[in-house]
C-alpha atoms as a PDB file:
ATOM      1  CA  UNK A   1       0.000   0.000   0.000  1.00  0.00           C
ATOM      2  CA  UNK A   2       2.977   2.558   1.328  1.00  0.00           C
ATOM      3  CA  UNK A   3       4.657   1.498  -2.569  1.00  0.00           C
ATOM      4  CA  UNK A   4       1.311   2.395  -4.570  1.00  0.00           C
ATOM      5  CA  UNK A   5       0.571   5.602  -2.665  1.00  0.00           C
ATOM      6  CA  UNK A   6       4.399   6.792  -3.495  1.00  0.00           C
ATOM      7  CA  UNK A   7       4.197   5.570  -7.110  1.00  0.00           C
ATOM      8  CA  UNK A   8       0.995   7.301  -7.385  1.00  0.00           C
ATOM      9  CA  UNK A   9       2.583  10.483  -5.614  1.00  0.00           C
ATOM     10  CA  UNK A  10       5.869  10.316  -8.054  1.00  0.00           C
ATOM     11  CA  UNK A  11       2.968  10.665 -11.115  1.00  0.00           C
ATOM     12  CA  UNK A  12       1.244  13.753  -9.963  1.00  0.00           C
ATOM     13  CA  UNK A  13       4.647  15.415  -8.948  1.00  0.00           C
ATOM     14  CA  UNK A  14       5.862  15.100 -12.555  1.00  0.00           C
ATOM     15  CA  UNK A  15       2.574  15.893 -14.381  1.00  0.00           C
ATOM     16  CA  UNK A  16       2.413  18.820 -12.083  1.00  0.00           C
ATOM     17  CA  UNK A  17       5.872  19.743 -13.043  1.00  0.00           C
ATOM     18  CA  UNK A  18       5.289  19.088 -16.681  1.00  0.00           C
ATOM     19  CA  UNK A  19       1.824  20.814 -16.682  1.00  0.00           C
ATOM     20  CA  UNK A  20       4.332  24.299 -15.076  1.00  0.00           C
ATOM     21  CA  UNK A  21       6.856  23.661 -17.527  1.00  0.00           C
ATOM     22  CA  UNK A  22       4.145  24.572 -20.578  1.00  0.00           C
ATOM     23  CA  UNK A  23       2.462  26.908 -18.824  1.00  0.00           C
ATOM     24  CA  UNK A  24       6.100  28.645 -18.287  1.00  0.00           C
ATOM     25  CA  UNK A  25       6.292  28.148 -21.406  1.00  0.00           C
ATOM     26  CA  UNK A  26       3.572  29.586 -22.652  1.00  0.00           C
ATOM     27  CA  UNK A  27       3.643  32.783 -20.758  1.00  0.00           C
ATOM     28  CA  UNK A  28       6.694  33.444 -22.502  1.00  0.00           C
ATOM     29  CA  UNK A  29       5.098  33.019 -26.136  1.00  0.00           C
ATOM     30  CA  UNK A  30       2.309  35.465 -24.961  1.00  0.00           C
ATOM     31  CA  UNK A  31       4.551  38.228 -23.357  1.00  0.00           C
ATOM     32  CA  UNK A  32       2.971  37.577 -20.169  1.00  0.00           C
ATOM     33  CA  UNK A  33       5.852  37.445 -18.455  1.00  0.00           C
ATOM     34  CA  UNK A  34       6.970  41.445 -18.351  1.00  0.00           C
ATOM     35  CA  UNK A  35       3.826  43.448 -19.455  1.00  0.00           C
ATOM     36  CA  UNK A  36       0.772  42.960 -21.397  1.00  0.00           C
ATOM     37  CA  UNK A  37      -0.165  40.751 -23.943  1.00  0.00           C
ATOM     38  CA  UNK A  38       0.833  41.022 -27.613  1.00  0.00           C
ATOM     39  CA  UNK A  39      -0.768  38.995 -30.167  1.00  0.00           C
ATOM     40  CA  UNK A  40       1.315  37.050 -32.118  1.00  0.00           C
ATOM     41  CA  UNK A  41       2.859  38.481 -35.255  1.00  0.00           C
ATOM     42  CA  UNK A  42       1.300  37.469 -38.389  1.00  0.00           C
ATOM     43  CA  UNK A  43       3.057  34.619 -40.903  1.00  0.00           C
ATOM     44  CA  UNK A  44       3.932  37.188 -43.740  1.00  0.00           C
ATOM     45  CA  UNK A  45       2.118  35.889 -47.105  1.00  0.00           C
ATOM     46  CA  UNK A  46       4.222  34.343 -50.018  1.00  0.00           C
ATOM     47  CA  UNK A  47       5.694  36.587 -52.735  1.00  0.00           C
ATOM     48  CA  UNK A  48       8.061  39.605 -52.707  1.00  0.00           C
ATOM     49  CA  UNK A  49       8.566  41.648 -49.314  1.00  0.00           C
ATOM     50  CA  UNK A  50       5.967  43.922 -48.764  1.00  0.00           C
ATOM     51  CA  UNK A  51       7.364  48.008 -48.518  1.00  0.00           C
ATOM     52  CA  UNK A  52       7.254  49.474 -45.234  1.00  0.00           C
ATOM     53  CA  UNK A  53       4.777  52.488 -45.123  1.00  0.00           C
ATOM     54  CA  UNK A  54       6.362  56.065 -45.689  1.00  0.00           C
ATOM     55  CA  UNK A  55       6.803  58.398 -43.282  1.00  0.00           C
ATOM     56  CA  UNK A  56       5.097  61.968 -44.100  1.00  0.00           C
ATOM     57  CA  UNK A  57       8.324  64.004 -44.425  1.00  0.00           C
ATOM     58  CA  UNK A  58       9.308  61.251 -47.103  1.00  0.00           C
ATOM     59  CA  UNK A  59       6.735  61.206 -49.238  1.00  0.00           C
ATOM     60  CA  UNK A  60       7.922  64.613 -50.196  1.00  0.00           C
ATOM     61  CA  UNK A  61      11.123  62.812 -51.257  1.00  0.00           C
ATOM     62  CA  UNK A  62       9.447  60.514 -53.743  1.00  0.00           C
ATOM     63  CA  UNK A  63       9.081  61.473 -58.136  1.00  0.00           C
ATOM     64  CA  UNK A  64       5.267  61.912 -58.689  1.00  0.00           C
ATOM     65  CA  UNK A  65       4.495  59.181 -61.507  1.00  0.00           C
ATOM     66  CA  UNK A  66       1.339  58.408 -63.395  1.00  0.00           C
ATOM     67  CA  UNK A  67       0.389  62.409 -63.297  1.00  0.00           C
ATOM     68  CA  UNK A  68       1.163  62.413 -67.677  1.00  0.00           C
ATOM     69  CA  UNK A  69       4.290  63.460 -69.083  1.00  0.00           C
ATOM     70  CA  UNK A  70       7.023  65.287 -67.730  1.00  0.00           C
ATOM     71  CA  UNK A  71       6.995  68.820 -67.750  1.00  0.00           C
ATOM     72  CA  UNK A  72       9.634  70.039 -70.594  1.00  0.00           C
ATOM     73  CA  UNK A  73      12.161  73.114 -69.515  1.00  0.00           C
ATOM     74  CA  UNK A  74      11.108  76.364 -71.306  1.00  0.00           C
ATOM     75  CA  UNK A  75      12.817  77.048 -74.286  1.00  0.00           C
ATOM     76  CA  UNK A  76      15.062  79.752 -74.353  1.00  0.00           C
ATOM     77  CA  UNK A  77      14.448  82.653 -77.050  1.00  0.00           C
ATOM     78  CA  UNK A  78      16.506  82.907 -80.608  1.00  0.00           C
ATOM     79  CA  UNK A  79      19.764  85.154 -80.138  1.00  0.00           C
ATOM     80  CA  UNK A  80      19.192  87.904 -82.140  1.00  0.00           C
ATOM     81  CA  UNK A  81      21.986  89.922 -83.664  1.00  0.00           C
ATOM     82  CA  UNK A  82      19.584  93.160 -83.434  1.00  0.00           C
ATOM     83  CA  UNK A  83      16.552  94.505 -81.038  1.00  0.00           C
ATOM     84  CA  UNK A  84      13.030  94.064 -81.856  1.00  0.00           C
ATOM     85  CA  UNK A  85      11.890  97.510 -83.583  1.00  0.00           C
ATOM     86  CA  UNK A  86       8.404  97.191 -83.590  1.00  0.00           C
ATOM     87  CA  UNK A  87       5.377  94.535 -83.034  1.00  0.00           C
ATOM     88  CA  UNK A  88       3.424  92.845 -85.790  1.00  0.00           C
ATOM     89  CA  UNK A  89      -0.440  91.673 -85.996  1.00  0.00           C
ATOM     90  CA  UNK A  90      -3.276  93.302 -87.526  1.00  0.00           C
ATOM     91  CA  UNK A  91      -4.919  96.480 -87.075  1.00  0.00           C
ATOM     92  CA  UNK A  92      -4.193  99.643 -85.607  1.00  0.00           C
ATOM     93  CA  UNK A  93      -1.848  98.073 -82.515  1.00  0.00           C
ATOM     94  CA  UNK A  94       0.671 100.498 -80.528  1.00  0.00           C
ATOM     95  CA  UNK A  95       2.865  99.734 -77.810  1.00  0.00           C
ATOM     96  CA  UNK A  96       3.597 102.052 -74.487  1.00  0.00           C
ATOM     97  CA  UNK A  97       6.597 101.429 -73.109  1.00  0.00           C
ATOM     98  CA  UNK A  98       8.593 103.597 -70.327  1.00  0.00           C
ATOM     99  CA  UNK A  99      11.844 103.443 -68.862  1.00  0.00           C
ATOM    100  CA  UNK A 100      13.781 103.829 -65.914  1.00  0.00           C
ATOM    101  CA  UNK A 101      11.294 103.051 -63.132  1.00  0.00           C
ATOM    102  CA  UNK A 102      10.212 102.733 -60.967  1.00  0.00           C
ATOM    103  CA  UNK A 103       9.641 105.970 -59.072  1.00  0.00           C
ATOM    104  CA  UNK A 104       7.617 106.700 -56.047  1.00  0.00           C
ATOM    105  CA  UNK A 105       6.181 110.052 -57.679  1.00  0.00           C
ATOM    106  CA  UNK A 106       5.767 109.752 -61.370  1.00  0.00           C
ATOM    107  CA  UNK A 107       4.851 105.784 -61.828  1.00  0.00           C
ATOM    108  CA  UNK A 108       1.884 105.694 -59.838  1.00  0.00           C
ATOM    109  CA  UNK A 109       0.759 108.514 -61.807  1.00  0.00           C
ATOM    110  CA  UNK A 110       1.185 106.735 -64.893  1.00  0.00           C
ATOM    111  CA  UNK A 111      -0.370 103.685 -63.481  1.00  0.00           C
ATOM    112  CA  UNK A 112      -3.538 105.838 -62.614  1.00  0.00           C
ATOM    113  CA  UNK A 113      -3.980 107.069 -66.170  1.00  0.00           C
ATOM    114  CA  UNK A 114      -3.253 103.646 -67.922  1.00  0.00           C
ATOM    115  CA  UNK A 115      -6.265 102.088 -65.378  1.00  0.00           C
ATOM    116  CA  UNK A 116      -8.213 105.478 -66.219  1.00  0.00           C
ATOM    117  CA  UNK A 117      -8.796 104.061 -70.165  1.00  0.00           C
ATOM    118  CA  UNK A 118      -7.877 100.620 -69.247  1.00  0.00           C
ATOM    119  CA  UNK A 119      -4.445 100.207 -70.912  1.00  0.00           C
ATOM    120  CA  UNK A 120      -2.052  98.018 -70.718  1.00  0.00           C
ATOM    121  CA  UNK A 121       1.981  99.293 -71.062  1.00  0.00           C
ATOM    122  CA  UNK A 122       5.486  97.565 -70.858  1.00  0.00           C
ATOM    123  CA  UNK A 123       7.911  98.878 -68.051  1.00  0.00           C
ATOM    124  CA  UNK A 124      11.402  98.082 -68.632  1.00  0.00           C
ATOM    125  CA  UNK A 125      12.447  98.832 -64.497  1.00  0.00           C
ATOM    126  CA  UNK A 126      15.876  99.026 -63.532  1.00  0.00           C
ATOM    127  CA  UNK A 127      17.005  96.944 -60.307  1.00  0.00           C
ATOM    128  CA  UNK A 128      18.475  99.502 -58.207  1.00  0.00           C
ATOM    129  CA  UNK A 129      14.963 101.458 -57.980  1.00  0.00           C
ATOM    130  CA  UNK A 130      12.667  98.087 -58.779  1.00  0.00           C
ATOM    131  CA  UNK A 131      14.844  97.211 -55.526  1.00  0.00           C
ATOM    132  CA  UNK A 132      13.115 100.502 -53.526  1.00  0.00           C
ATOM    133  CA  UNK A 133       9.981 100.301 -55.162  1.00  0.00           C
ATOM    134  CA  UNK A 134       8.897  96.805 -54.983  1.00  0.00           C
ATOM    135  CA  UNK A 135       5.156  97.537 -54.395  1.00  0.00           C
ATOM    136  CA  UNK A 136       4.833  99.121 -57.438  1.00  0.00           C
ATOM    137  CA  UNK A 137       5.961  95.816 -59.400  1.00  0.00           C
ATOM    138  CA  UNK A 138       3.307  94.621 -57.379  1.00  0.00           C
ATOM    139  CA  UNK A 139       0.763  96.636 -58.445  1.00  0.00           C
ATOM    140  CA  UNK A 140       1.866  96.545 -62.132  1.00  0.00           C
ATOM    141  CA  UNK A 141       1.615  92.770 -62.127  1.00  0.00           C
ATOM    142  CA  UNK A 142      -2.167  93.326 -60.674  1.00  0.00           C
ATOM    143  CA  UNK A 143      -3.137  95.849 -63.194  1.00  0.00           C
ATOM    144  CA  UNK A 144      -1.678  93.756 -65.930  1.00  0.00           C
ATOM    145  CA  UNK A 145       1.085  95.447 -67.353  1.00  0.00           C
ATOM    146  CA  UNK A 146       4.364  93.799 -68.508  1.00  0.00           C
ATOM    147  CA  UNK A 147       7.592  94.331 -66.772  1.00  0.00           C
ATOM    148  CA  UNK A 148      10.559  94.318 -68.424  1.00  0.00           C
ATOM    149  CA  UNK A 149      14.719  94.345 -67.894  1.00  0.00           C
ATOM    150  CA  UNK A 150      16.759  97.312 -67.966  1.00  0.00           C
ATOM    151  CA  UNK A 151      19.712  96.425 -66.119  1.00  0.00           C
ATOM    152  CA  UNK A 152      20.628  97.011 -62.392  1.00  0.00           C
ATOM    153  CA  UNK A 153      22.123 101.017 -62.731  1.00  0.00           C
ATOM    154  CA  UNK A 154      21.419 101.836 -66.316  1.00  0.00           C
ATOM    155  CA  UNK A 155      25.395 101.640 -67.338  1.00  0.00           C
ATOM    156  CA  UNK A 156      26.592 101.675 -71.403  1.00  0.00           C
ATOM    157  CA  UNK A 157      26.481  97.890 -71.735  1.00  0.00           C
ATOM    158  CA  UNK A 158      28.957  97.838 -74.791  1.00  0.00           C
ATOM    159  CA  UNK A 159      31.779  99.454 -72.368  1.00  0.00           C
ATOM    160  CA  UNK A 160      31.518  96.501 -69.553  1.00  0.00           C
ATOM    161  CA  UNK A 161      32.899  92.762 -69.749  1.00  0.00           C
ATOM    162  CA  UNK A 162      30.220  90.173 -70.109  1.00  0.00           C
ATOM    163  CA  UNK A 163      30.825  89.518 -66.558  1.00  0.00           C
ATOM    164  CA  UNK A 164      29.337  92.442 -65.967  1.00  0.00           C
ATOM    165  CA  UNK A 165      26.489  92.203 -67.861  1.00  0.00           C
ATOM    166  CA  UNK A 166      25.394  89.408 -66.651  1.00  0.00           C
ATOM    167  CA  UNK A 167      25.474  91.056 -63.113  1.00  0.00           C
ATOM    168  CA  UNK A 168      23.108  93.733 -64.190  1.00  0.00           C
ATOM    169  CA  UNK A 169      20.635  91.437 -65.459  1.00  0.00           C
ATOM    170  CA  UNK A 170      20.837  88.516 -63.283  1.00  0.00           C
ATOM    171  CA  UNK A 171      20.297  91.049 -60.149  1.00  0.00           C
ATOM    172  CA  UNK A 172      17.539  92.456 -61.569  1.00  0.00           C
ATOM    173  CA  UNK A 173      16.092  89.595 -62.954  1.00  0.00           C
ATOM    174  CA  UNK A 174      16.105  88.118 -59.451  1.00  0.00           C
ATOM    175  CA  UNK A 175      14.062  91.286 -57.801  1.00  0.00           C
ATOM    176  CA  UNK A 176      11.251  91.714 -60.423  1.00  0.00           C
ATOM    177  CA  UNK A 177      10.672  87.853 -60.087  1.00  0.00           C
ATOM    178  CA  UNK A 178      10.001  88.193 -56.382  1.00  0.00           C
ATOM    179  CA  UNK A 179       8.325  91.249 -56.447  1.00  0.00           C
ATOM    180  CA  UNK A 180       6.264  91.185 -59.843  1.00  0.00           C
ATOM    181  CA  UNK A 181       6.078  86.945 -59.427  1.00  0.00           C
ATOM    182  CA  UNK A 182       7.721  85.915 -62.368  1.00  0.00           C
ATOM    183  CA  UNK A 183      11.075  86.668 -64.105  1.00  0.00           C
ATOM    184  CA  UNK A 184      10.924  89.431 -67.504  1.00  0.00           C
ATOM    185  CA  UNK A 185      10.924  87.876 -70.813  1.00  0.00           C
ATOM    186  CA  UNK A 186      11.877  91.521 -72.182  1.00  0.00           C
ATOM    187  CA  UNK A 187      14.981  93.463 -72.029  1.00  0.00           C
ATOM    188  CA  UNK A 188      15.951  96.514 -72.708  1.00  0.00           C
ATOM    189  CA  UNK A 189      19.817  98.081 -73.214  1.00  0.00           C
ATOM    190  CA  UNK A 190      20.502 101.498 -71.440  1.00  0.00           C
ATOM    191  CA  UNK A 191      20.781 104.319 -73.880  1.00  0.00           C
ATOM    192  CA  UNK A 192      20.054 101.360 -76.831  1.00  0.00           C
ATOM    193  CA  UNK A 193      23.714 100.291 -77.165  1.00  0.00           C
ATOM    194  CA  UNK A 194      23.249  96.746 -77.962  1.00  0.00           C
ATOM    195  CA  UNK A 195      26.011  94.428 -78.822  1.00  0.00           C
ATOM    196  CA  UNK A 196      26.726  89.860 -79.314  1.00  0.00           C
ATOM    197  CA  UNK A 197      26.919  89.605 -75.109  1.00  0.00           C
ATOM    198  CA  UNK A 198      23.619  91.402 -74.611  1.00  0.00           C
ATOM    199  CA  UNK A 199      21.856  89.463 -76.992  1.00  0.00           C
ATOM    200  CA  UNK A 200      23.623  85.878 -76.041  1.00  0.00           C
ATOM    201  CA  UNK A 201      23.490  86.541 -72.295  1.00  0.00           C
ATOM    202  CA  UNK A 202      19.405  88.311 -72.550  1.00  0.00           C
ATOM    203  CA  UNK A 203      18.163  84.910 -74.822  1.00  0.00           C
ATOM    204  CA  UNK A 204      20.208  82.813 -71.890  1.00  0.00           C
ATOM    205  CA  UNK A 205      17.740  84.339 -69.230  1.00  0.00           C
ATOM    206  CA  UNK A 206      15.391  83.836 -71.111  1.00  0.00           C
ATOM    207  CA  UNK A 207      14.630  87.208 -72.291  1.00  0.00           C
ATOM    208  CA  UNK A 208      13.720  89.027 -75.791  1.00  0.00           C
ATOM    209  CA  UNK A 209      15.595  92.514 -76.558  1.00  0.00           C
ATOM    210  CA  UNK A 210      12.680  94.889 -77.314  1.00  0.00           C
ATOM    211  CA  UNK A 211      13.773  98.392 -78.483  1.00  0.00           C
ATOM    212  CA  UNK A 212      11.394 101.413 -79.403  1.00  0.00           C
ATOM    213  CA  UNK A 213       9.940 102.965 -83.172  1.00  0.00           C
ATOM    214  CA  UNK A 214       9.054 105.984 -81.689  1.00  0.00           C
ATOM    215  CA  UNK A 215      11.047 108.472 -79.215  1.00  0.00           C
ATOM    216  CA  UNK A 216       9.600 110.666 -77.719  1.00  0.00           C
ATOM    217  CA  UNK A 217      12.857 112.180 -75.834  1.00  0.00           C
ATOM    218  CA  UNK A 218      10.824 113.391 -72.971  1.00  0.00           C
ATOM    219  CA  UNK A 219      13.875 113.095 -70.978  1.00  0.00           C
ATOM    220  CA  UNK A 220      15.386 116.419 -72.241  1.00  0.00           C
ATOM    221  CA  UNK A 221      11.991 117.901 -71.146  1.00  0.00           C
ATOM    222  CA  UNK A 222      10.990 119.514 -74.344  1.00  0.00           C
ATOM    223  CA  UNK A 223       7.930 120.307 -73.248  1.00  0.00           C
ATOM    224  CA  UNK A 224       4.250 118.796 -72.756  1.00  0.00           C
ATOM    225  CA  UNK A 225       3.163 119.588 -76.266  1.00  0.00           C
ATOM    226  CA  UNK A 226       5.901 118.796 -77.834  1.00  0.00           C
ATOM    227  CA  UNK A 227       6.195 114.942 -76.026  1.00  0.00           C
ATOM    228  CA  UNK A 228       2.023 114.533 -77.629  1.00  0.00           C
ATOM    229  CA  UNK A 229       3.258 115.873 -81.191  1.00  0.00           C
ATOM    230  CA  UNK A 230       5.962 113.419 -81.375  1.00  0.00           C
ATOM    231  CA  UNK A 231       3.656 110.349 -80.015  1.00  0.00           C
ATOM    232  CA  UNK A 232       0.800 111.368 -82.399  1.00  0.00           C
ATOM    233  CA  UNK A 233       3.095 112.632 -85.260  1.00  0.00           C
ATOM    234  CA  UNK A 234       5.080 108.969 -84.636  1.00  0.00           C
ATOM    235  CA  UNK A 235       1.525 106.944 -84.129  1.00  0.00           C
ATOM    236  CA  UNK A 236       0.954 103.622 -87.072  1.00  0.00           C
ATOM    237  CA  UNK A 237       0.457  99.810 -87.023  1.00  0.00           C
ATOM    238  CA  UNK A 238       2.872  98.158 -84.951  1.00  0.00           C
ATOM    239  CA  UNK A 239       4.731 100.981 -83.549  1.00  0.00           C
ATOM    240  CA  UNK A 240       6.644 100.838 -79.802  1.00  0.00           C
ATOM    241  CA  UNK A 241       6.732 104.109 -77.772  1.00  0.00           C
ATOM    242  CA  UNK A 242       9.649 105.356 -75.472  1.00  0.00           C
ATOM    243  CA  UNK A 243       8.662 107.317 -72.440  1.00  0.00           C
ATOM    244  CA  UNK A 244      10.263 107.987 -69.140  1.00  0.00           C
ATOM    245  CA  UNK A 245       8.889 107.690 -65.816  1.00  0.00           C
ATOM    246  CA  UNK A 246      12.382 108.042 -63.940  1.00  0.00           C
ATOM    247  CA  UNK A 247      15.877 109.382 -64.369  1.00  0.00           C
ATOM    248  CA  UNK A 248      14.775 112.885 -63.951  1.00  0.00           C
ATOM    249  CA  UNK A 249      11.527 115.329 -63.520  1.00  0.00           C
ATOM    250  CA  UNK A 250       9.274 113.056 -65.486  1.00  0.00           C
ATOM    251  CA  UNK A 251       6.069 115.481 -64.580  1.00  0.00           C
ATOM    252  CA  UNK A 252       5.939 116.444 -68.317  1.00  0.00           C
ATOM    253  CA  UNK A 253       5.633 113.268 -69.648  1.00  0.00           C
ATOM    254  CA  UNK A 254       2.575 112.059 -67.041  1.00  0.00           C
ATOM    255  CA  UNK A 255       1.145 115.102 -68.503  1.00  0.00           C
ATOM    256  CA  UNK A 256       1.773 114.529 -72.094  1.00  0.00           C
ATOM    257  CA  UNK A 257       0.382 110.375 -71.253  1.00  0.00           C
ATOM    258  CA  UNK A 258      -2.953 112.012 -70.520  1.00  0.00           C
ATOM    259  CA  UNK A 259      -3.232 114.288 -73.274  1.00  0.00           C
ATOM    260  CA  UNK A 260      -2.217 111.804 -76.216  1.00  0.00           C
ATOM    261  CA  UNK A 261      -3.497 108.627 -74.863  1.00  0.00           C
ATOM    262  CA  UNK A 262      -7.277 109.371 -74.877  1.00  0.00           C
ATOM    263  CA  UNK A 263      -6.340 110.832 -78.438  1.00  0.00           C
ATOM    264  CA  UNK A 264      -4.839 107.575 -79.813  1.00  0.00           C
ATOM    265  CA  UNK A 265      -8.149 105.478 -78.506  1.00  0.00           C
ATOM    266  CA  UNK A 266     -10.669 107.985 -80.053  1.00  0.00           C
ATOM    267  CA  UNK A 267      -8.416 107.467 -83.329  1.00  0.00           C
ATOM    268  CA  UNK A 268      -9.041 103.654 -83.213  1.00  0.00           C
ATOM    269  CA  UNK A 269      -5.646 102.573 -81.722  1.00  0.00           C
ATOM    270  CA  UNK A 270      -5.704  99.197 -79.279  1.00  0.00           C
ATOM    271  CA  UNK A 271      -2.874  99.878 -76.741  1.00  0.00           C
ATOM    272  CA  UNK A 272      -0.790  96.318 -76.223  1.00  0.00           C
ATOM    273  CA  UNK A 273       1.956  94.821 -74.138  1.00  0.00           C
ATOM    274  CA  UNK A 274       4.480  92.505 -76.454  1.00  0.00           C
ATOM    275  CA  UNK A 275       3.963  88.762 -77.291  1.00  0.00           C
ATOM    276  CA  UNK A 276       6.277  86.408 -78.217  1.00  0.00           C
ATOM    277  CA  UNK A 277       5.400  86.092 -81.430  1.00  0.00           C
ATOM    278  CA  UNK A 278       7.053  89.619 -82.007  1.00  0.00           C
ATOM    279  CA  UNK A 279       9.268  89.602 -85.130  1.00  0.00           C
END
């Protein structure tokens, strides 16, 4: 009896033991053991390895695909071996351009006449007062006119090294972008002394050379009248206007803009800013 009741005890000892062996065991494969339970990680399906999800930042790291064909580079413009004289189309078409701008007294009182008749006109700004002036690039770019190039301080191109050039552009280039929100596609040579650098370097940044027909040489200040003879006198298909709104006491050519502009609209002349397609 004393040998069955030990044989019997030996069993449960080493069930028992087994029994807290698996259950050991088991806690372990359930994470039971040092916090709370996990379930257990999935068998991964056959095939290749399944990416990792992206973090935000680097989804701003991946090429956009699938969205159509990649956006092509702009093209840059022929390099000319002379400026653009005038504008072609049909009808009675006349550009308004004015140099030297812009200034805090005389361009806004441009920019009130052109908005008076609802004109549009080409402003060929140079850096160093584009640089001061910045909110009336702004404004221009509301109101719809063009803004154009004409170097950083207005110095005889043809006497600098294409270096140099390039300075005066590039500089003022950079400010109209920021300030009129988008880079000139027109440019403009101080004092029209064009030569091979400003027409390589201009058609490298991506800008035309635009020059004048008509000049009106309000910048010797010969007078109102005489600035309105010389537009209307000068006035045909096609034709590009120089005027002044800096470099000087512009007053007489604000007042000579609204004498002759109302003119040229009664006589059946559609004031334009330049296209491209300008030959």
């Amino acid at each position: 009896m004393e040998k069955d009741q030990l044989l019997t005890r030996r069993t449960l000892l080493t069930g028992v033991a087994a029994l807290g062996a698996a259950g050991a065991g088991g806690a372990l494969a359930l994470g039971l053991g040092n916090g709370p339970s996990r379930p257990p990680a999935p068998v991964p399906a056959p095939g290749p390895p399944q990416r990792s999800p992206l973090k935000p930042s680097a989804y701003r790291l991946q090429p956009l695909t699938g969205y159509g064909a990649p956006r092509a580079a702009p093209r840059r413009p022929p390099v000319r071996s002379e400026p653009i004289l005038r504008m072609t189309g049909r009808g009675r078409t006349m550009l308004l351009t004015f140099d030297d701008g812009p200034h805090p007294e005389y361009t806004p009182e441009i920019l009130d006449t052109l908005a008076k008749y609802e004109v549009h006109a080409t402003f060929f700004v140079c850096g160093e007062m584009a640089d001061y002036n910045r909110d009336l690039l702004t404004r221009m770019a509301d109101e719809g006119h063009v803004v154009g190039n004409h170097t950083w301080s207005h110095p005889l191109l043809t006497k600098l090294s294409r270096r140099r050039i390039r300075s005066e552009m590039e500089r003022t280039s950079e400010v109209v972008e920021k300030a009129y929100g988008e880079a000139p596609r027109w440019f403009r040579a101080p004092y029209g002394a064009w030569n091979r650098d400003t027409f390589q370097l201009g058609s490298e940044l991506g800008m035309e050379p635009l020059a004048w027909t008509v000049d009106t040489l309000d910048w010797t200040t010969p007078g109102t009248g005489t600035i309105v003879e010389r537009v209307e006198e000068g006035a045909a298909p096609g034709v590009v206007v120089l005027s002044h709104d800096a470099g000087g006491d512009r007053s007489q050519s604000v007042r000579a803009l609204r004498r002759y502009l109302p003119e040229l609209l009664d006589s059946g002349y559609h004031l334009t800013v330049p296209r491209r397609r300008l030959i």
